[in-house]
N, C-alpha and C. Protein backbone atom coordinates (compact mmCIF):
# COMPACT_ATOMS: atom_id res chain seq x y z
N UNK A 1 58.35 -3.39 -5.86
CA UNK A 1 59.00 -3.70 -7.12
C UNK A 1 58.32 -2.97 -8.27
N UNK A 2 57.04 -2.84 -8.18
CA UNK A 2 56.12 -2.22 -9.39
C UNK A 2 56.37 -0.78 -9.11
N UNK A 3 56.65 0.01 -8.24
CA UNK A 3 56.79 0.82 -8.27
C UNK A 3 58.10 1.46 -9.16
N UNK A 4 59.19 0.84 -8.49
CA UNK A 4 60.23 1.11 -9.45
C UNK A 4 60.72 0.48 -10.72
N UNK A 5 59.92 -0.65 -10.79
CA UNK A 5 59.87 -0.66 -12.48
C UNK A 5 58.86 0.20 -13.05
N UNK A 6 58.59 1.02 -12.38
CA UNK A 6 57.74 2.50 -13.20
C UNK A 6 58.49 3.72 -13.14
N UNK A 7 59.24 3.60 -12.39
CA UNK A 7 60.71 4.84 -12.44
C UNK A 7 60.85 5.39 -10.89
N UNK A 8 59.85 4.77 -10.30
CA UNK A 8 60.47 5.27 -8.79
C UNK A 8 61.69 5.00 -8.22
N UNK A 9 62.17 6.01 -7.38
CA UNK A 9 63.75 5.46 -7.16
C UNK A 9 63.68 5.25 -5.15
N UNK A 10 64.63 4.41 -5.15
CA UNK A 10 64.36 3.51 -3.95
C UNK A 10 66.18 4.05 -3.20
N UNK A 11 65.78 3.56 -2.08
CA UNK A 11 67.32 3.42 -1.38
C UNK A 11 66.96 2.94 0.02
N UNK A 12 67.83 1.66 0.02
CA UNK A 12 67.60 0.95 1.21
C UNK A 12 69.18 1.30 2.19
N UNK A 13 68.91 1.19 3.64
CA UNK A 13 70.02 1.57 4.57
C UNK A 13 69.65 0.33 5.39
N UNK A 14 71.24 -0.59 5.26
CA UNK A 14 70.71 -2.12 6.03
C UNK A 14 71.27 -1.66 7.22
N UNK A 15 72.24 -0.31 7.56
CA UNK A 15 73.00 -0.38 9.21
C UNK A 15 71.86 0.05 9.93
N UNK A 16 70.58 0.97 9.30
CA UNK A 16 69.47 1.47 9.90
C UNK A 16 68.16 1.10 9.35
N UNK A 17 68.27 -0.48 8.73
CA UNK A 17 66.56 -1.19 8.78
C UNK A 17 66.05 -0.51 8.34
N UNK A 18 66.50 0.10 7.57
CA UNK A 18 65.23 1.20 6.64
C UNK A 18 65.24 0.98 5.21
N UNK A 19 64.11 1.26 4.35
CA UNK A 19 64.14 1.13 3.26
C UNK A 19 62.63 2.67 3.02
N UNK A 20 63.13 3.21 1.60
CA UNK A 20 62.91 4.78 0.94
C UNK A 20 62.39 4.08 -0.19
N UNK A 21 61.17 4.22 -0.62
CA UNK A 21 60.62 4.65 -2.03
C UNK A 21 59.82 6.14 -2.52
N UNK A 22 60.93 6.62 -3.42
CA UNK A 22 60.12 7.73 -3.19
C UNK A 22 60.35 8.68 -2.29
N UNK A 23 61.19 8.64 -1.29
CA UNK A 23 61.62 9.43 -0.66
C UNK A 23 60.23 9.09 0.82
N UNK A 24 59.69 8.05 0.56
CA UNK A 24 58.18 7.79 1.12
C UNK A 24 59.27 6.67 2.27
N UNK A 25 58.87 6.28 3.70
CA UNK A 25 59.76 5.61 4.24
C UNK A 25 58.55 4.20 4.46
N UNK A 26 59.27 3.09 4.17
CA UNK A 26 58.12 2.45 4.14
C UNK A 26 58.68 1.10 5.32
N UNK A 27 59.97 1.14 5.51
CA UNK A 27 60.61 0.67 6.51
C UNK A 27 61.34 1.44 7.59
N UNK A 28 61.03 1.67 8.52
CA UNK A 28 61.95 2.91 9.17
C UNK A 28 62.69 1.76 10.61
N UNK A 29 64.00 2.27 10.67
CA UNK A 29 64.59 1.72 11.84
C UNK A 29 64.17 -0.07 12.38
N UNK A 30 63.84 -0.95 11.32
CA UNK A 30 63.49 -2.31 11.34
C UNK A 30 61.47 -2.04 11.59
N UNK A 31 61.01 -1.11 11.89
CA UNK A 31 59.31 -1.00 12.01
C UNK A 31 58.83 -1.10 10.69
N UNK A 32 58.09 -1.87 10.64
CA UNK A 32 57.14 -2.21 9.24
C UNK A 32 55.85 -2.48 9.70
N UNK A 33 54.75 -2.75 8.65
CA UNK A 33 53.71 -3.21 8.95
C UNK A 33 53.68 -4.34 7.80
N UNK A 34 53.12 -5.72 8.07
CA UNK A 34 52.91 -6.78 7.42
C UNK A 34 53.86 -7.90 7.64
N UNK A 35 53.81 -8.88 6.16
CA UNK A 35 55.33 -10.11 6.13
C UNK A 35 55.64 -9.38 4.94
N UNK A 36 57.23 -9.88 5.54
CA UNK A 36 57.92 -9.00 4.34
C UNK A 36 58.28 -10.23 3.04
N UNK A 37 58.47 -11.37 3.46
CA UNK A 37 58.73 -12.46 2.87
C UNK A 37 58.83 -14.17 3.58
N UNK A 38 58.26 -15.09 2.42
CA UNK A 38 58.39 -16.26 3.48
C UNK A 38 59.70 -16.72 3.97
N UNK A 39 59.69 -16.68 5.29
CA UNK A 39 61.62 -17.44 5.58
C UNK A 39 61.69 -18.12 5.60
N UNK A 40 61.08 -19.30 5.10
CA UNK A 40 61.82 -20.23 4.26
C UNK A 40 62.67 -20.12 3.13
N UNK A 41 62.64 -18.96 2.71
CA UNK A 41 63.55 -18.47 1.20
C UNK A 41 64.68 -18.48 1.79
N UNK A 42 65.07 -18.02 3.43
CA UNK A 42 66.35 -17.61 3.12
C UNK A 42 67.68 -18.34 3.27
N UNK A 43 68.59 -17.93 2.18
CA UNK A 43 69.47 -18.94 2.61
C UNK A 43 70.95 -17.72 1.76
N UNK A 44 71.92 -18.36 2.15
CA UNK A 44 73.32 -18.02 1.40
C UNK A 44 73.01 -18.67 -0.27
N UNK A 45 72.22 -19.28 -0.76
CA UNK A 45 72.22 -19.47 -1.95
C UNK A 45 71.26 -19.09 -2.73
N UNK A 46 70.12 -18.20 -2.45
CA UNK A 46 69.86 -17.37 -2.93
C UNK A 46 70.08 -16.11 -2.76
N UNK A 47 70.94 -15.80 -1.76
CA UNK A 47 71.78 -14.43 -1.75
C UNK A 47 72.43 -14.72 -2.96
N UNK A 48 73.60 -15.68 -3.17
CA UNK A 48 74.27 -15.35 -4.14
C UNK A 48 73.85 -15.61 -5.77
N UNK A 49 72.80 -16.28 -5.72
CA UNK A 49 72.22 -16.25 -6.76
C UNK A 49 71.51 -14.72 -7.53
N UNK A 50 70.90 -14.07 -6.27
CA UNK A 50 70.82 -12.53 -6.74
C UNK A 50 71.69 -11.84 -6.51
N UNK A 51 72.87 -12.02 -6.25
CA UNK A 51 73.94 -11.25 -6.31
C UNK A 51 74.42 -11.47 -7.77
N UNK A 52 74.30 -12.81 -8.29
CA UNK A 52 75.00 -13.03 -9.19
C UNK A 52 74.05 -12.54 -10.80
N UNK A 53 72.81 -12.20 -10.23
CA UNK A 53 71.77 -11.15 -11.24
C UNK A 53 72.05 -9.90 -11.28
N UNK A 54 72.58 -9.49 -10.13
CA UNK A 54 72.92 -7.79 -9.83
C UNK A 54 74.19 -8.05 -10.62
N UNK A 55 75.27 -8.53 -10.54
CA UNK A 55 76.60 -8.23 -11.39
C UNK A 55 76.53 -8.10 -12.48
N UNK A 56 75.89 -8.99 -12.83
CA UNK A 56 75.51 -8.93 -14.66
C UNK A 56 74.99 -8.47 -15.03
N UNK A 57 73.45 -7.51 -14.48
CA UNK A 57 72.71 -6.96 -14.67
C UNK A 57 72.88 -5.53 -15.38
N UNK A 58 72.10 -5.54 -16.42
CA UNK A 58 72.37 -4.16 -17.23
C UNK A 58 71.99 -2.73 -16.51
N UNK A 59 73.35 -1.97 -16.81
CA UNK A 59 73.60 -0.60 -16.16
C UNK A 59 72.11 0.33 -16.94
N UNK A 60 72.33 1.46 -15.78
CA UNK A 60 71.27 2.42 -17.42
C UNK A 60 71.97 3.86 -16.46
N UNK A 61 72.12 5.12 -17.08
CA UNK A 61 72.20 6.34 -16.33
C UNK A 61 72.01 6.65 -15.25
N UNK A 62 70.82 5.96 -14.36
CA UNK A 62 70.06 5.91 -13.72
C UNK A 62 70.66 5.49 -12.54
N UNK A 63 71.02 4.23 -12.51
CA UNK A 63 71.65 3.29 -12.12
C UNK A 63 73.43 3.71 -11.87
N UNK A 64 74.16 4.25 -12.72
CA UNK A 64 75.05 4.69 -12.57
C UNK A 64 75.65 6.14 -11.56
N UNK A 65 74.12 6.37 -11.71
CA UNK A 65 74.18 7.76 -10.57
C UNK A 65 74.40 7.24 -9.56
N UNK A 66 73.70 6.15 -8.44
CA UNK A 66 73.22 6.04 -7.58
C UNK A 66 74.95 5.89 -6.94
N UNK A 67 74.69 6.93 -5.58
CA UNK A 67 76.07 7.38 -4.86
C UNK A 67 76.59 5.98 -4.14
N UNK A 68 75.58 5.58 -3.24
CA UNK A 68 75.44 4.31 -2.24
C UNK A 68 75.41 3.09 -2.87
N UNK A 69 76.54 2.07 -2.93
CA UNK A 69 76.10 1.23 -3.35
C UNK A 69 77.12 -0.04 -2.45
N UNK A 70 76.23 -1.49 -2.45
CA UNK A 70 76.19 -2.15 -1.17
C UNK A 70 77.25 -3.22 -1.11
N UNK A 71 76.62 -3.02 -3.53
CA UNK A 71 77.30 -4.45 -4.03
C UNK A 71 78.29 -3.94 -5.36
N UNK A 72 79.10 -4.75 -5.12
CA UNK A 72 79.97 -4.24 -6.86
C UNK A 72 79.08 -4.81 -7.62
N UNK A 73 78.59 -4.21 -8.76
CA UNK A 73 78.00 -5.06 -10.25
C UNK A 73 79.33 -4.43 -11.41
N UNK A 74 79.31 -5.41 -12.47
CA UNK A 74 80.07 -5.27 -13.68
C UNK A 74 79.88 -4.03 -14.50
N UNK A 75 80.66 -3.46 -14.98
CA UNK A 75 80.78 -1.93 -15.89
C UNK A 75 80.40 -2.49 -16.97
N UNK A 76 79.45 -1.95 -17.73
CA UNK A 76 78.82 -2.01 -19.09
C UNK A 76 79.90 -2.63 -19.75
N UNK A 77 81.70 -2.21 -19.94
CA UNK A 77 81.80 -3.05 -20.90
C UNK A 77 82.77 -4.12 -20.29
N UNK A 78 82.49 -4.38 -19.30
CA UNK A 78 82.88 -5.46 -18.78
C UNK A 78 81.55 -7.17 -18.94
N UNK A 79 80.35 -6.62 -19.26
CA UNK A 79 79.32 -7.26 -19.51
C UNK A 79 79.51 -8.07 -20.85
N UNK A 80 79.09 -8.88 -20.84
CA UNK A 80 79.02 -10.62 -21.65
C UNK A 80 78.00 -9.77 -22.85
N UNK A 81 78.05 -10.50 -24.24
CA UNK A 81 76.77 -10.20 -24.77
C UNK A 81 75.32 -11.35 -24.57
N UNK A 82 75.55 -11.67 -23.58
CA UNK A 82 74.59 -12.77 -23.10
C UNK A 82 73.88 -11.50 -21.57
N UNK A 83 75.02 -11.63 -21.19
CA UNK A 83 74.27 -10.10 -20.06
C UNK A 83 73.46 -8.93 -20.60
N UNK A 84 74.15 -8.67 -21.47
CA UNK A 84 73.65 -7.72 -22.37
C UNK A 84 72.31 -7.77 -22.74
N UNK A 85 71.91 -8.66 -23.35
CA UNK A 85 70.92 -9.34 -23.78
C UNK A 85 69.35 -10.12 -22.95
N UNK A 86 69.82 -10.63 -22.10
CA UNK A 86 69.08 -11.57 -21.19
C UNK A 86 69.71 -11.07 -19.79
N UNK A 87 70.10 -10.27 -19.33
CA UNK A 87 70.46 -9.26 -18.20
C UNK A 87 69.37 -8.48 -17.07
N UNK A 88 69.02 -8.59 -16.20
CA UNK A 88 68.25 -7.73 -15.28
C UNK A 88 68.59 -6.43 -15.55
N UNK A 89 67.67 -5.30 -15.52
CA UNK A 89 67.96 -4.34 -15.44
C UNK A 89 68.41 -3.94 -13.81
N UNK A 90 69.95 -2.77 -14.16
CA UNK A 90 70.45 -3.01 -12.72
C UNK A 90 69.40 -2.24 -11.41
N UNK A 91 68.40 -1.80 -11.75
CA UNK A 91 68.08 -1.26 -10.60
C UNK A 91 66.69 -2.16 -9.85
N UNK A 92 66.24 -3.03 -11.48
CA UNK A 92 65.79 -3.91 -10.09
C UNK A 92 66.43 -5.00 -9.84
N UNK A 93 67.42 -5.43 -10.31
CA UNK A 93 68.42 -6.22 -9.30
C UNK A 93 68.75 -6.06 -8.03
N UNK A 94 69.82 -4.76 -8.00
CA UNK A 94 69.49 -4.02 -7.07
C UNK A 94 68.84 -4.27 -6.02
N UNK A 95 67.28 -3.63 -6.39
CA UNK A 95 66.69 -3.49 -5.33
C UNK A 95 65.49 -5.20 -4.93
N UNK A 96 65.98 -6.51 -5.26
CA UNK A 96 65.49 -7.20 -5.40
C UNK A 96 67.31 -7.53 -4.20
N UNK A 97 68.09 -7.67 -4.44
CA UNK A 97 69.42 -8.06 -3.93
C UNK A 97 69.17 -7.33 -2.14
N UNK A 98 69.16 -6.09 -2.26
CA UNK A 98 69.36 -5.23 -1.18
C UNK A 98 67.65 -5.66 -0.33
N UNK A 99 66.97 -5.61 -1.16
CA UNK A 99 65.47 -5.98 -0.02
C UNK A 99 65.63 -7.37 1.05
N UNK A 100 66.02 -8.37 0.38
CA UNK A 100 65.82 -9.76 0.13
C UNK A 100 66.62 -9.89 1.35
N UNK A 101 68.17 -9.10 1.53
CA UNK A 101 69.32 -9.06 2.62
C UNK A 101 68.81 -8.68 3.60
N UNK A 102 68.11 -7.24 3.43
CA UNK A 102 67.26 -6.81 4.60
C UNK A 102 66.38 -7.71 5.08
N UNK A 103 65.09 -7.91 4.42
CA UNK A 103 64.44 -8.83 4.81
C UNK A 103 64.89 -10.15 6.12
N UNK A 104 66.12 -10.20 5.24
CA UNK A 104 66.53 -11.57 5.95
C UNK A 104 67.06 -11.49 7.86
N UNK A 105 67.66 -10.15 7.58
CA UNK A 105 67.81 -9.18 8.85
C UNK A 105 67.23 -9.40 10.03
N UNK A 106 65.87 -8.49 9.30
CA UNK A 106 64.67 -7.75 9.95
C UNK A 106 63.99 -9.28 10.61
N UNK A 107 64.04 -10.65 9.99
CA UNK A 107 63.48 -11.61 10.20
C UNK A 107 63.98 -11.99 11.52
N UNK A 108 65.29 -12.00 11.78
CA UNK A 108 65.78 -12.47 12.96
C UNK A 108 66.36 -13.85 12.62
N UNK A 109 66.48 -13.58 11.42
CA UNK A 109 67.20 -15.03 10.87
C UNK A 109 68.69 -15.25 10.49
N UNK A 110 68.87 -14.07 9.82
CA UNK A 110 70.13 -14.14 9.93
C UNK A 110 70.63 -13.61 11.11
N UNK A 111 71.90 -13.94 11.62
CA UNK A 111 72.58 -13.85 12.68
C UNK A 111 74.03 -14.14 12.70
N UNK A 112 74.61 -12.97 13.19
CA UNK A 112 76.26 -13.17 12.65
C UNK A 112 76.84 -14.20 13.50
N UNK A 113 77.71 -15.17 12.88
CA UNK A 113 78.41 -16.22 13.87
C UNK A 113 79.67 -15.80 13.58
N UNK A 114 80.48 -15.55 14.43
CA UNK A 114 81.86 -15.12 14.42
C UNK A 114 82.79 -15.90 13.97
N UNK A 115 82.75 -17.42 14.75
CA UNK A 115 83.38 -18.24 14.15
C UNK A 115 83.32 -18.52 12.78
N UNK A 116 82.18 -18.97 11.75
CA UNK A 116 81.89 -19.30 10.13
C UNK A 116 81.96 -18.09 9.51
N UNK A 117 81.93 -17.11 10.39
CA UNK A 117 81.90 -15.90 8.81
C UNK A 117 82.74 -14.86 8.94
N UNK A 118 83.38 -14.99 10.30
CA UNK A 118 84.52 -13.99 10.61
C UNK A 118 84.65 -12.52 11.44
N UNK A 119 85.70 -12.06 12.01
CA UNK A 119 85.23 -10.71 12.40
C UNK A 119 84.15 -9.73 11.75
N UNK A 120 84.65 -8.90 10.96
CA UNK A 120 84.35 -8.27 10.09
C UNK A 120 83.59 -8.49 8.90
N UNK A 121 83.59 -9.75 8.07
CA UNK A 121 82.42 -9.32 7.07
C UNK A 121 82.56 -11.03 6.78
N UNK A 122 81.91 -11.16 6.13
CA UNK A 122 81.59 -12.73 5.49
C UNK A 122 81.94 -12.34 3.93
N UNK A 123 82.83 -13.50 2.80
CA UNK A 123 82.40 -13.54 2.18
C UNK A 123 82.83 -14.90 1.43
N UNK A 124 81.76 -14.40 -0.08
CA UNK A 124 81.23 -16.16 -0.06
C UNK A 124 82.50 -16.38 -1.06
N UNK A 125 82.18 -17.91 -0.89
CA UNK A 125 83.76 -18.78 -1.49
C UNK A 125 82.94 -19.14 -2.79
N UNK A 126 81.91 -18.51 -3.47
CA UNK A 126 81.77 -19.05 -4.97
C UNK A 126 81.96 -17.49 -5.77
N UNK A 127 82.03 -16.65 -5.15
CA UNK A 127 82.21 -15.25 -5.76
C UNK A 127 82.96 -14.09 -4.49
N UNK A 128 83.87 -14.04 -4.72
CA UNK A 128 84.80 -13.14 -4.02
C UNK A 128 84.60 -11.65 -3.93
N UNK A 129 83.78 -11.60 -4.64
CA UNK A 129 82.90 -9.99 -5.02
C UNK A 129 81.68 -9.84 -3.75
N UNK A 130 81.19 -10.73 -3.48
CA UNK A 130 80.21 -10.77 -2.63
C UNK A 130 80.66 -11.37 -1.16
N UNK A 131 80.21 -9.53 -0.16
CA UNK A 131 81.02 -9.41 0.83
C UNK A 131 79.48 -8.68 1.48
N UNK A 132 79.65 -9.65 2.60
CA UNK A 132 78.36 -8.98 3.68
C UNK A 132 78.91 -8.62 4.92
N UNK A 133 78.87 -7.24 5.34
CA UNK A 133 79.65 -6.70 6.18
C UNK A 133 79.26 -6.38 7.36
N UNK A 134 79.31 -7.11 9.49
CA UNK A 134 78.46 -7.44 9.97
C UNK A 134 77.97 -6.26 10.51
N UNK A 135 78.80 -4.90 10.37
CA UNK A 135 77.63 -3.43 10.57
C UNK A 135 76.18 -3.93 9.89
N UNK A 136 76.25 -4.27 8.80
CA UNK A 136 75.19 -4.93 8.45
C UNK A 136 73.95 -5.71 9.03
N UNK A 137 74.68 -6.48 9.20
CA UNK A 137 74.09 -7.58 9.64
C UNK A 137 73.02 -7.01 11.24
N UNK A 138 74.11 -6.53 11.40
CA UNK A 138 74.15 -6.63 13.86
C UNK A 138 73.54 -5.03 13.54
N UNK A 139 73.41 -4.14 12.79
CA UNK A 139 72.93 -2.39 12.60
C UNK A 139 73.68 -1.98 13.64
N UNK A 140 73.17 -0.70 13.27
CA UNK A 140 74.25 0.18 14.52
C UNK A 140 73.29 0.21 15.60
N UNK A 141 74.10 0.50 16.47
CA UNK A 141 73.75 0.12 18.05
C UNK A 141 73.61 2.04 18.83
């Protein structure tokens, strides 16, 4: 996180367990070294709770470049002046949204159930914007 709130630029790939800072690979193909986070955090309601930081979260140039992206967030002037204001900046939303999913992955915790979340992708019934898609989830094979 300190890194790219210093301007490093990041890009995480959840179908291939990897995560890029820097172009530096610091997750490759689900291999890491350490804990990535306690799992007790994880749940569907703090997914959508940082999902719901990434939407609102303020754009910058930066941010607007980025080709790959996992989650819809709101267009600058689609933003509240409360977003505006008291808003995450979008790239560490972002990358606080996209880690947190991985993480949850890589844990062996999440696990797609066909029946509750469907063929193809899950998404949640408090925001229709937020769609987890089980390439995701299951990576490529």
């Amino acid at each position: 996180m300190d890194y790219v709130e210093d301007g490093s630029r990041f890009r995480v790939d959840l179908e291939k367990r990897s995560l890029y800072i820097d172009r530096k690979c610091l997750i490759k193909d689900g291999v890491y070294e350490g804990k990535l986070t306690d799992t007790e955090f994880f749940s569907i309601a703090v997914l959508e709770s940082l999902y719901y930081r990434y939407k609102h979260s303020r754009p910058s140039e930066r941010s607007d470049s980025k080709q790959k992206r996992y989650f819809r967030a709101l267009k600058l002037n689609e933003l509240s002046d409360d977003d505006m204001l008291y808003g995450d900046d979008r790239e560490i939303a972002q990358l606080r949204l996209e880690t947190y999913l991985l993480s949850w992955i890589l844990s062996g915790l999440f696990v797609w159930d066909e029946e509750s979340m469907g063929k193809w992708f899950w998404q949640s019934q408090n925001d229709k914007d937020l769609v987890i898609l089980r390439s995701w989830v299951e990576g490529t094979k």
